[in-house]
Protein backbone atom coordinates (compact mmCIF):
# COMPACT_ATOMS: atom_id res chain seq x y z
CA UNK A 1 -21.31 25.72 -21.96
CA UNK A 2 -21.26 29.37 -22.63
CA UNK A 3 -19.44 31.59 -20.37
CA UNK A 4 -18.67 35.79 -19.75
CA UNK A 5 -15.87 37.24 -18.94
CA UNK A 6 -14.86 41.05 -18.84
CA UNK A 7 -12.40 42.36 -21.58
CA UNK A 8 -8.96 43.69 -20.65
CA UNK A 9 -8.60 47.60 -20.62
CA UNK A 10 -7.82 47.89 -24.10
CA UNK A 11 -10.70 46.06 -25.76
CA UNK A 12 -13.56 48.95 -26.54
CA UNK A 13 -15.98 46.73 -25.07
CA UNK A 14 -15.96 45.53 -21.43
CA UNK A 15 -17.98 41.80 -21.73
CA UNK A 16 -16.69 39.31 -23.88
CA UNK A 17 -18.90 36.18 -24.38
CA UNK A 18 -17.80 32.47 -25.37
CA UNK A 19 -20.04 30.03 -26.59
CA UNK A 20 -19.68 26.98 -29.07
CA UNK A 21 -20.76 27.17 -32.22
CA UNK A 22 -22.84 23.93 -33.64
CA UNK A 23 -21.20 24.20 -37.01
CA UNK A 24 -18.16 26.33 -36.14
CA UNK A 25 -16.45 25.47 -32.82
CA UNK A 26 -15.66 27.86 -30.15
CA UNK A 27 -16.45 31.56 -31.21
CA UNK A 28 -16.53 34.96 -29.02
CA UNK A 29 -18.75 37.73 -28.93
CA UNK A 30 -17.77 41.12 -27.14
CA UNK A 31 -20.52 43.26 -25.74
CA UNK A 32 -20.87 47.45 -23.85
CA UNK A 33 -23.57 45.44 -21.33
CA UNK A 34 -23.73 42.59 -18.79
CA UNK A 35 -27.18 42.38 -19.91
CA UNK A 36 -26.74 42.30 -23.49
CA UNK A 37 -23.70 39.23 -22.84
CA UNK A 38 -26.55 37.82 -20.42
CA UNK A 39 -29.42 37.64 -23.36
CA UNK A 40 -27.16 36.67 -25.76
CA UNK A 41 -26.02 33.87 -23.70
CA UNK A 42 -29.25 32.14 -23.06
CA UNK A 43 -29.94 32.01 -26.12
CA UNK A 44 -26.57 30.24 -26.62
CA UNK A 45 -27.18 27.62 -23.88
CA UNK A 46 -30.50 26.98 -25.46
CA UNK A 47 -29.67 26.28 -29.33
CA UNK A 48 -26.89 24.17 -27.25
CA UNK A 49 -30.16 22.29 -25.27
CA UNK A 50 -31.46 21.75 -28.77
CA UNK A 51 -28.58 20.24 -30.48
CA UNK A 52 -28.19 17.95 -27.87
CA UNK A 53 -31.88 16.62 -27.47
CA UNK A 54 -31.61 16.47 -31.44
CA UNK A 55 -33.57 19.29 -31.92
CA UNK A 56 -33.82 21.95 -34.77
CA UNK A 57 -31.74 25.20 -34.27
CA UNK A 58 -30.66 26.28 -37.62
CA UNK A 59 -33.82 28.73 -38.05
CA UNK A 60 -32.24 30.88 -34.42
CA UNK A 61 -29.02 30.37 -36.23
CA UNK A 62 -30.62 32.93 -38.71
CA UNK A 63 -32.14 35.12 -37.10
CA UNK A 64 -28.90 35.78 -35.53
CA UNK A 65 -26.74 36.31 -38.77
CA UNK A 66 -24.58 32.92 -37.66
CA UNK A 67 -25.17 30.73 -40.14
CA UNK A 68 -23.73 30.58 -43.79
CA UNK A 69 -26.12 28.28 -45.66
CA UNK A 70 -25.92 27.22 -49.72
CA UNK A 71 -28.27 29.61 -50.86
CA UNK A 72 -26.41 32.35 -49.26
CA UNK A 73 -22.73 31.64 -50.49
CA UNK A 74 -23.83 30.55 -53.76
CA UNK A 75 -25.89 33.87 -54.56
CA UNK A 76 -23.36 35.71 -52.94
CA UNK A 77 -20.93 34.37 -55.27
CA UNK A 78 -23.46 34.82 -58.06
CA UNK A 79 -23.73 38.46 -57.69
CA UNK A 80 -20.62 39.22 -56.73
CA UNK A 81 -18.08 37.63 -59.62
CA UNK A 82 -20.52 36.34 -62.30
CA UNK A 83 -21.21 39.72 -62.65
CA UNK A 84 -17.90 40.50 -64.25
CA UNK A 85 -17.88 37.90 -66.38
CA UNK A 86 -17.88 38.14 -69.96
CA UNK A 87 -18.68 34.99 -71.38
CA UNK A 88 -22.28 34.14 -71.43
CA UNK A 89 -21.76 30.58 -71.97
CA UNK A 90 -19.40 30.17 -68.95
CA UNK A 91 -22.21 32.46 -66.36
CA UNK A 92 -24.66 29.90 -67.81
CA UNK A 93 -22.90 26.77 -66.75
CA UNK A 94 -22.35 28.16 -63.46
CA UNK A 95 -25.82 29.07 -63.04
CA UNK A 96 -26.76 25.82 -64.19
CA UNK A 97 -24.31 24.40 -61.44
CA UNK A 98 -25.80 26.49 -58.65
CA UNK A 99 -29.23 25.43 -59.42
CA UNK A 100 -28.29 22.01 -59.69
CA UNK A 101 -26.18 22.14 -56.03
CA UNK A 102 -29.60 23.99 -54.50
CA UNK A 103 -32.26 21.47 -56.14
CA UNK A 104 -30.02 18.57 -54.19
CA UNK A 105 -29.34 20.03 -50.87
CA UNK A 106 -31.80 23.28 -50.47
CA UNK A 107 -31.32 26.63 -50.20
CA UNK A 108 -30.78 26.84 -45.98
CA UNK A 109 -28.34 23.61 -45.98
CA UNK A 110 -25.99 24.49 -43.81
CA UNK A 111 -22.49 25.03 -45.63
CA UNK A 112 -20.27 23.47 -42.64
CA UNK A 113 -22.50 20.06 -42.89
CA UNK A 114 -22.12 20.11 -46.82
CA UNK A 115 -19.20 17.62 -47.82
CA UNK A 116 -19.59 15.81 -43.63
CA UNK A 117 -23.35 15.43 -43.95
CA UNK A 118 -25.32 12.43 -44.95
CA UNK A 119 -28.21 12.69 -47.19
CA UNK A 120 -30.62 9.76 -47.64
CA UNK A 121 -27.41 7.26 -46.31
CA UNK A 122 -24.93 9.51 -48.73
CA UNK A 123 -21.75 11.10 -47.42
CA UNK A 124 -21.72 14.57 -48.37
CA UNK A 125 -20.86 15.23 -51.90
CA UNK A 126 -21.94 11.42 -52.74
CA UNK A 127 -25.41 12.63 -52.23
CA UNK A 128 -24.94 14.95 -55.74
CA UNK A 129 -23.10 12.67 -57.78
CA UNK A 130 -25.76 9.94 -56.85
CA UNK A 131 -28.89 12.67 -57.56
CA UNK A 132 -26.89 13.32 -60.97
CA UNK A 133 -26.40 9.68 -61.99
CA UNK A 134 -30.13 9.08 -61.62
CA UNK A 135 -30.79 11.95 -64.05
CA UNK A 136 -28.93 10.49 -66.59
CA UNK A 137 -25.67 12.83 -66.09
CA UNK A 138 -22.12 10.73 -66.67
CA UNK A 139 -19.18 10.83 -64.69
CA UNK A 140 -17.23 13.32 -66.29
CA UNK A 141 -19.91 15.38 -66.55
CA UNK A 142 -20.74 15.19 -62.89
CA UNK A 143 -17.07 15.85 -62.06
CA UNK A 144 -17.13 19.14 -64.17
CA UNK A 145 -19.98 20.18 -61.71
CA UNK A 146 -17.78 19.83 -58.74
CA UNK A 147 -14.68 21.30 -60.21
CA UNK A 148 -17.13 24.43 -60.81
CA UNK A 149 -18.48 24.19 -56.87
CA UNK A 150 -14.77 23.49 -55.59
CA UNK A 151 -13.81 27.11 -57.64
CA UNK A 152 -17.01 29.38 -56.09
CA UNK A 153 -16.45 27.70 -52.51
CA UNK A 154 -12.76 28.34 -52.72
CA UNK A 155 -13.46 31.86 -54.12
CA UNK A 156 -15.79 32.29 -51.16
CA UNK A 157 -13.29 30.84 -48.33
CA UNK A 158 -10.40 33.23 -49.87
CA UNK A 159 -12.87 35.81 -49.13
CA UNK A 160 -13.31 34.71 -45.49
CA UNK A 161 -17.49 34.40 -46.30
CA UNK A 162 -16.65 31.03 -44.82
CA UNK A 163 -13.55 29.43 -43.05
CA UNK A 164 -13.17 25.78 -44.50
CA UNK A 165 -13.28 24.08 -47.30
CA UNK A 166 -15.94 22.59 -49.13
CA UNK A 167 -14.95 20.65 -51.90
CA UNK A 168 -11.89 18.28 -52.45
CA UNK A 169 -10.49 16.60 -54.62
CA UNK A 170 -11.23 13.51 -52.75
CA UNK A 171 -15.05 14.06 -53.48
CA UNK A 172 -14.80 13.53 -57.47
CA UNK A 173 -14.81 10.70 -59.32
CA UNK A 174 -11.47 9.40 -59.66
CA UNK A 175 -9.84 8.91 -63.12
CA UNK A 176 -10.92 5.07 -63.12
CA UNK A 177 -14.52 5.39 -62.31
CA UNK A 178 -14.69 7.53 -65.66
CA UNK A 179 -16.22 6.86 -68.79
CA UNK A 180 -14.01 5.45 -71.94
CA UNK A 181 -14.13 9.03 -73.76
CA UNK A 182 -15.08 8.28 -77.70
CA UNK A 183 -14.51 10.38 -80.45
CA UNK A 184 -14.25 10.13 -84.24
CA UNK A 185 -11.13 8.48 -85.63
CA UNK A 186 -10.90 9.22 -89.23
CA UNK A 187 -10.51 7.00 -91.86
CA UNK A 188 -8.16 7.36 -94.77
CA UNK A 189 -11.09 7.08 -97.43
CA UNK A 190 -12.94 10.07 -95.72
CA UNK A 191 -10.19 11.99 -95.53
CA UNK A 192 -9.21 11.67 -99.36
CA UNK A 193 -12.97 12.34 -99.73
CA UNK A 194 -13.52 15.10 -98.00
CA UNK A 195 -10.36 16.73 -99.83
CA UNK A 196 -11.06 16.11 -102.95
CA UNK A 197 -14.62 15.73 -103.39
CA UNK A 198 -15.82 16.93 -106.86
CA UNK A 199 -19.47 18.18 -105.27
CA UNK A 200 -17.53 20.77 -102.69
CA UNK A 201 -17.88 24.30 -103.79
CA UNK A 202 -14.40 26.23 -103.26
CA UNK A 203 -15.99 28.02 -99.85
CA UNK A 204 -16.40 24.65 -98.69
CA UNK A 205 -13.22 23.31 -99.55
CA UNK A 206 -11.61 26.08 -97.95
CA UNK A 207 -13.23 26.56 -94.94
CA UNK A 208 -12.42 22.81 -94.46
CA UNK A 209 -9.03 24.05 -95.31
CA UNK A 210 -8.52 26.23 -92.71
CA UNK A 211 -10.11 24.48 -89.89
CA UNK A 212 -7.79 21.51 -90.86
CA UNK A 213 -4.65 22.91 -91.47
CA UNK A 214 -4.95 25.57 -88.25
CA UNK A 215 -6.48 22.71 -85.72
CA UNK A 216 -7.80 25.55 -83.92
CA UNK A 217 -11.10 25.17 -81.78
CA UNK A 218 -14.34 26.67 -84.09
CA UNK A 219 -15.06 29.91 -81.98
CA UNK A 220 -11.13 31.03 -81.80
CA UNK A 221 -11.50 31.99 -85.65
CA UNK A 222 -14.98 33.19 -85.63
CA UNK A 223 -16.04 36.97 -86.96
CA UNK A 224 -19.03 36.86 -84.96
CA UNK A 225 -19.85 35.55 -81.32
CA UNK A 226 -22.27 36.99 -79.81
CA UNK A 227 -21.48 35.49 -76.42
CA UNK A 228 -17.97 36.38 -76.19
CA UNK A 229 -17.59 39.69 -79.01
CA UNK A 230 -13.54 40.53 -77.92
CA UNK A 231 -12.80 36.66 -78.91
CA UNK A 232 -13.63 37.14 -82.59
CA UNK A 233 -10.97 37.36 -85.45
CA UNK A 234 -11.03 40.44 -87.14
CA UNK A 235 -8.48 41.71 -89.79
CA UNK A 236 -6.57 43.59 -87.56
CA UNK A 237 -5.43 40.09 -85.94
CA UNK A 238 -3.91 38.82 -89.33
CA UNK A 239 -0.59 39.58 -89.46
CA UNK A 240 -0.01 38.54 -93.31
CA UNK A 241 3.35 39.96 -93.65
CA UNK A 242 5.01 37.81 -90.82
CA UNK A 243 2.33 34.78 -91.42
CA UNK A 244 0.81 35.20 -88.07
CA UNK A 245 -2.95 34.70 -86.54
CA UNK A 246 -3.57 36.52 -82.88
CA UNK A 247 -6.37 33.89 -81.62
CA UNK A 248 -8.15 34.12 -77.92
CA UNK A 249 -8.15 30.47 -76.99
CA UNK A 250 -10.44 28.99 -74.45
CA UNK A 251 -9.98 29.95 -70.94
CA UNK A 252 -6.92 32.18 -71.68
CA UNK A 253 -7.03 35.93 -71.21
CA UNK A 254 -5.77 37.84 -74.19
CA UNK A 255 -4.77 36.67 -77.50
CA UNK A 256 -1.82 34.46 -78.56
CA UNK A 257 0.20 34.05 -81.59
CA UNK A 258 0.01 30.75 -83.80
CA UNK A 259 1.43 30.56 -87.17
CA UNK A 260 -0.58 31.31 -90.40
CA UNK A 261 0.23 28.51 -92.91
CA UNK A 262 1.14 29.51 -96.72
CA UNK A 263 -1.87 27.68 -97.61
CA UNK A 264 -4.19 29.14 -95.02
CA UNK A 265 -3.31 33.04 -95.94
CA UNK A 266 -3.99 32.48 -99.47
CA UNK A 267 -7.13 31.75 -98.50
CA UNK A 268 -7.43 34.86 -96.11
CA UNK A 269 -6.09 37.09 -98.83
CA UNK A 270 -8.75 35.85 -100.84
CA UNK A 271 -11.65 36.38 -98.01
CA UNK A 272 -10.27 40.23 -97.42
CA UNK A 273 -13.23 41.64 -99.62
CA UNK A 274 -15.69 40.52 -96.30
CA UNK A 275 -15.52 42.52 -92.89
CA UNK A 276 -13.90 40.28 -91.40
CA UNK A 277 -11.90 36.45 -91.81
CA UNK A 278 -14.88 34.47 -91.10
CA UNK A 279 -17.39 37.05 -91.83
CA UNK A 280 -19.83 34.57 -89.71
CA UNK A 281 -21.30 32.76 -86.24
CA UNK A 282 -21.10 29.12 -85.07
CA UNK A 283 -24.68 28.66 -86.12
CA UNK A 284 -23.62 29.70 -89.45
CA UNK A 285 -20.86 27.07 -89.79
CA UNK A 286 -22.73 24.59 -88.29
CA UNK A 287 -25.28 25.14 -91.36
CA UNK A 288 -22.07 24.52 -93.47
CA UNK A 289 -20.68 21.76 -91.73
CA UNK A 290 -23.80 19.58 -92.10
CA UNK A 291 -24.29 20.71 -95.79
CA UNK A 292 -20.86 19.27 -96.68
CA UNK A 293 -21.69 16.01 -94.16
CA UNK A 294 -23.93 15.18 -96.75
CA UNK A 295 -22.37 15.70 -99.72
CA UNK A 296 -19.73 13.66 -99.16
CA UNK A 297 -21.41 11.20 -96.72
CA UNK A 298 -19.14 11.42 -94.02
CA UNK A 299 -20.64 12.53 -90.31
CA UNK A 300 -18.76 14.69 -88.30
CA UNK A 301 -18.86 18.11 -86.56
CA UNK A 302 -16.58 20.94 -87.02
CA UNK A 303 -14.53 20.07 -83.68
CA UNK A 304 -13.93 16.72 -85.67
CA UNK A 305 -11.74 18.74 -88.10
CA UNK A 306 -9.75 20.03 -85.18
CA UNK A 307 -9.22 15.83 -84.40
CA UNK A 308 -8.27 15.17 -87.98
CA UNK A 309 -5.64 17.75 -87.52
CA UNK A 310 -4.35 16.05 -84.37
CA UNK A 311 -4.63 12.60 -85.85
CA UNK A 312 -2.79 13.33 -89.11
CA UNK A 313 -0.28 14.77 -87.18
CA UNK A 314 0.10 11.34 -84.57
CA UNK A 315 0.40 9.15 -87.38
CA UNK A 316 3.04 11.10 -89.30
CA UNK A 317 4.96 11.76 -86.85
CA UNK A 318 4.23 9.58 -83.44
CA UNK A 319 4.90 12.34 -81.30
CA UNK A 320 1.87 12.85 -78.86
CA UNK A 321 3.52 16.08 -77.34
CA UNK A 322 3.78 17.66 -80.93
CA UNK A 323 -0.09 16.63 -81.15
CA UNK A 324 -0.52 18.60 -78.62
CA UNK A 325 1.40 21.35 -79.13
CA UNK A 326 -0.20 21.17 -82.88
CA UNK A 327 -3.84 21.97 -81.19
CA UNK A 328 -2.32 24.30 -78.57
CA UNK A 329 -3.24 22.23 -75.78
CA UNK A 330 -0.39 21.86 -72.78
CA UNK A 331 -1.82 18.46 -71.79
CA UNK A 332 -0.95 15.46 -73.51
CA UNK A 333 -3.12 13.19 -71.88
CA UNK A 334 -5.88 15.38 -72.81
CA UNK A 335 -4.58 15.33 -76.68
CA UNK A 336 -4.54 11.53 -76.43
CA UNK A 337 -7.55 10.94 -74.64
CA UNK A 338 -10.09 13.31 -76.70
CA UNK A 339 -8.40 13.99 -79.74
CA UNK A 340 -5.53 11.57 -81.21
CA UNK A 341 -4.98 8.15 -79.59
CA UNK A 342 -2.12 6.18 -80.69
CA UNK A 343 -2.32 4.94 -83.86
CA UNK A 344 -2.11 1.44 -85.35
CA UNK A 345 0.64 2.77 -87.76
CA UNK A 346 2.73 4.09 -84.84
CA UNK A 347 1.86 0.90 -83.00
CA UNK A 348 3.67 -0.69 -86.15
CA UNK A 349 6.35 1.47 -86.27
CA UNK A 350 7.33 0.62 -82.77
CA UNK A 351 7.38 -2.52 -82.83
CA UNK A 352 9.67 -2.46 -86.24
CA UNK A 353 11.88 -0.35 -84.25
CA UNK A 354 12.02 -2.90 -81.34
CA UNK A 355 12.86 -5.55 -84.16
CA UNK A 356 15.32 -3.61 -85.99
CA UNK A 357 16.82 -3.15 -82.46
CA UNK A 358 16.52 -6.71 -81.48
CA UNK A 359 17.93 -7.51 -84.73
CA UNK A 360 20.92 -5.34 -84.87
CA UNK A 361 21.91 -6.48 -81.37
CA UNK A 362 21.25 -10.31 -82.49
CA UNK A 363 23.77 -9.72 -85.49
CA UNK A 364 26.59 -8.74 -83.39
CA UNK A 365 27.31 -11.82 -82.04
């Protein structure tokens, strides 16, 4: 039950007021008035009568500015750091997440009863991934949502819009309840053909050139992108004397330095009659990526060139962690999972190695 006390001498006001919070615990109020105390804590006592007799309370919840709900945190988060974001794409995806959070649980769901609810016999989070599922959404793409959510809760708890946390890591999907990721492993015929194909123009050639030989995602070479303009490569980020490129990869503030192969900045000096290295946009490249699909019969997209890099480099070498480093990722699980799985020729080469081992041990004696 609710209960008022008066404040010690140095507290400004003389009543203090305790009452328990449905979704928050114990809490305390300080008042000027008995009377204001007195008001405030009948209407205390009652929402307590209500949650007791299983009745609704959230709406006096409202009224009385005590309730954080998912429309409110999630707007609030909207206006506040979407706002300084740059990159369309990424304020579109967590738009699209926010949407998709408010669709499934409503705007005035309580944020204290999101992840310890149930919802139609689902525990919390459970309730979205099971919503998603039905609407065709995988795993890993569901996962992504939460990782999003679990960032703009966190962002709002470090704020103190809320005290506790919302998402865990213990709500995802765990790494065995994911999908078998597939992507294009390239054969040795298509890459001799896409090489050396006599029906390539020398743009085309080169452009598969540079995506090949660099292994860098499409947009981090781009001259145009509309979406994100201060991630484009302009001249003044080609560093021909020392054989450098200053990219802005993916989620990275800034630029960083890769190396600009022989190969690659004879093709730049070539280009340096355009504004720019790429003098185009992804929609562009696309165009260009299909039209040399077709010529030489093989399907891929242009991230599939940034795969053939990794893969050529795996099979030469074995050495997932220089995959990685070749792509300028810092995960090799990620390099292995999406990009460059372990070939059958390093497969081979092990197992020769374990022989010549065996052998050489064998011989001794």
């Amino acid at each position: 039950m609710a209960t008022i006390c008066k404040t010690r001498k140095q507290y400004k006001k003389s009543f203090r007021l305790q009452f328990r919070h449905p979704y928050y615990g114990w809490k305390q109020q300080l008042f000027d008035t008995l009377q204001e105390a007195e008001d405030q804590l009948a209407t205390w006592n009652y929402i307590e009568m209500l949650q007791k007799t299983g009745q609704k309370f959230d709406h006096l919840l409202e009224k009385m500015g005590q309730i954080h709900t998912v429309g409110l945190i999630l707007r609030k988060y909207e206006k506040s750091k979407l706002s300084s974001m740059k990159n369309k794409k990424t304020i579109l995806r967590y738009k699209n997440v926010i949407k998709n959070i408010i669709e499934v649980y409503g705007e005035n769901q309580p944020i204290k009863t999101l992840r310890t609810g149930t919802y139609s016999g689902f525990p919390g989070w459970s309730y979205y991934k099971h919503i998603m599922q039905t609407k065709g959404r995988v795993n890993r793409g569901i996962n992504s949502d939460l990782n999003m959510a679990k960032i703009m809760f966190t962002y709002a708890f470090e704020c103190d819009w809320i005290d506790h946390v919302v998402v865990k890591k213990v709500d995802m999907f765990t790494e065995n309840e994911m999908e078998e990721v597939k992507f294009k492993e390239w054969k040795q015929d298509e890459i001799q053909a896409l090489f050396t194909h006599t029906e390539l123009s020398e743009y085309q050639k080169d452009l598969i050139h540079v995506y090949t030989m660099l292994g860098v995602r499409a947009g981090e070479i781009l001259g145009k992108n509309k979406d994100c303009p201060d991630k484009t490569l302009q001249w003044e980020h080609v560093d021909f004397e020392n054989s450098f490129l200053y990219i802005s990869p993916k989620k990275v503030k800034g630029r960083r330095k890769i190396y600009m192969p022989p190969s690659v900045k004879v093709i730049f000096e070539k280009w340096q009659e355009y504004p720019m290295p790429l003098d185009f946009t992804y929609a562009k490249l696309h165009k260009d990526i299909i039209s040399i699909s077709k010529i030489t019969g093989i399907k891929f997209t242009c991230h599939d060139l940034r795969r053939l890099h990794a893969q050529i480099v795996e099979r030469h070498t074995g050495d997932m962690q220089k995959v990685a480093t070749s792509i300028g990722d810092k995960s090799v699980d990620v390099a292995e999972r999406h990009y460059a799985g372990v070939s059958m020729q390093t497969q081979k080469d092990i197992a020769n190695d374990y022989a010549n081992g065996l052998n050489s041990i064998l011989s001794v004696s």
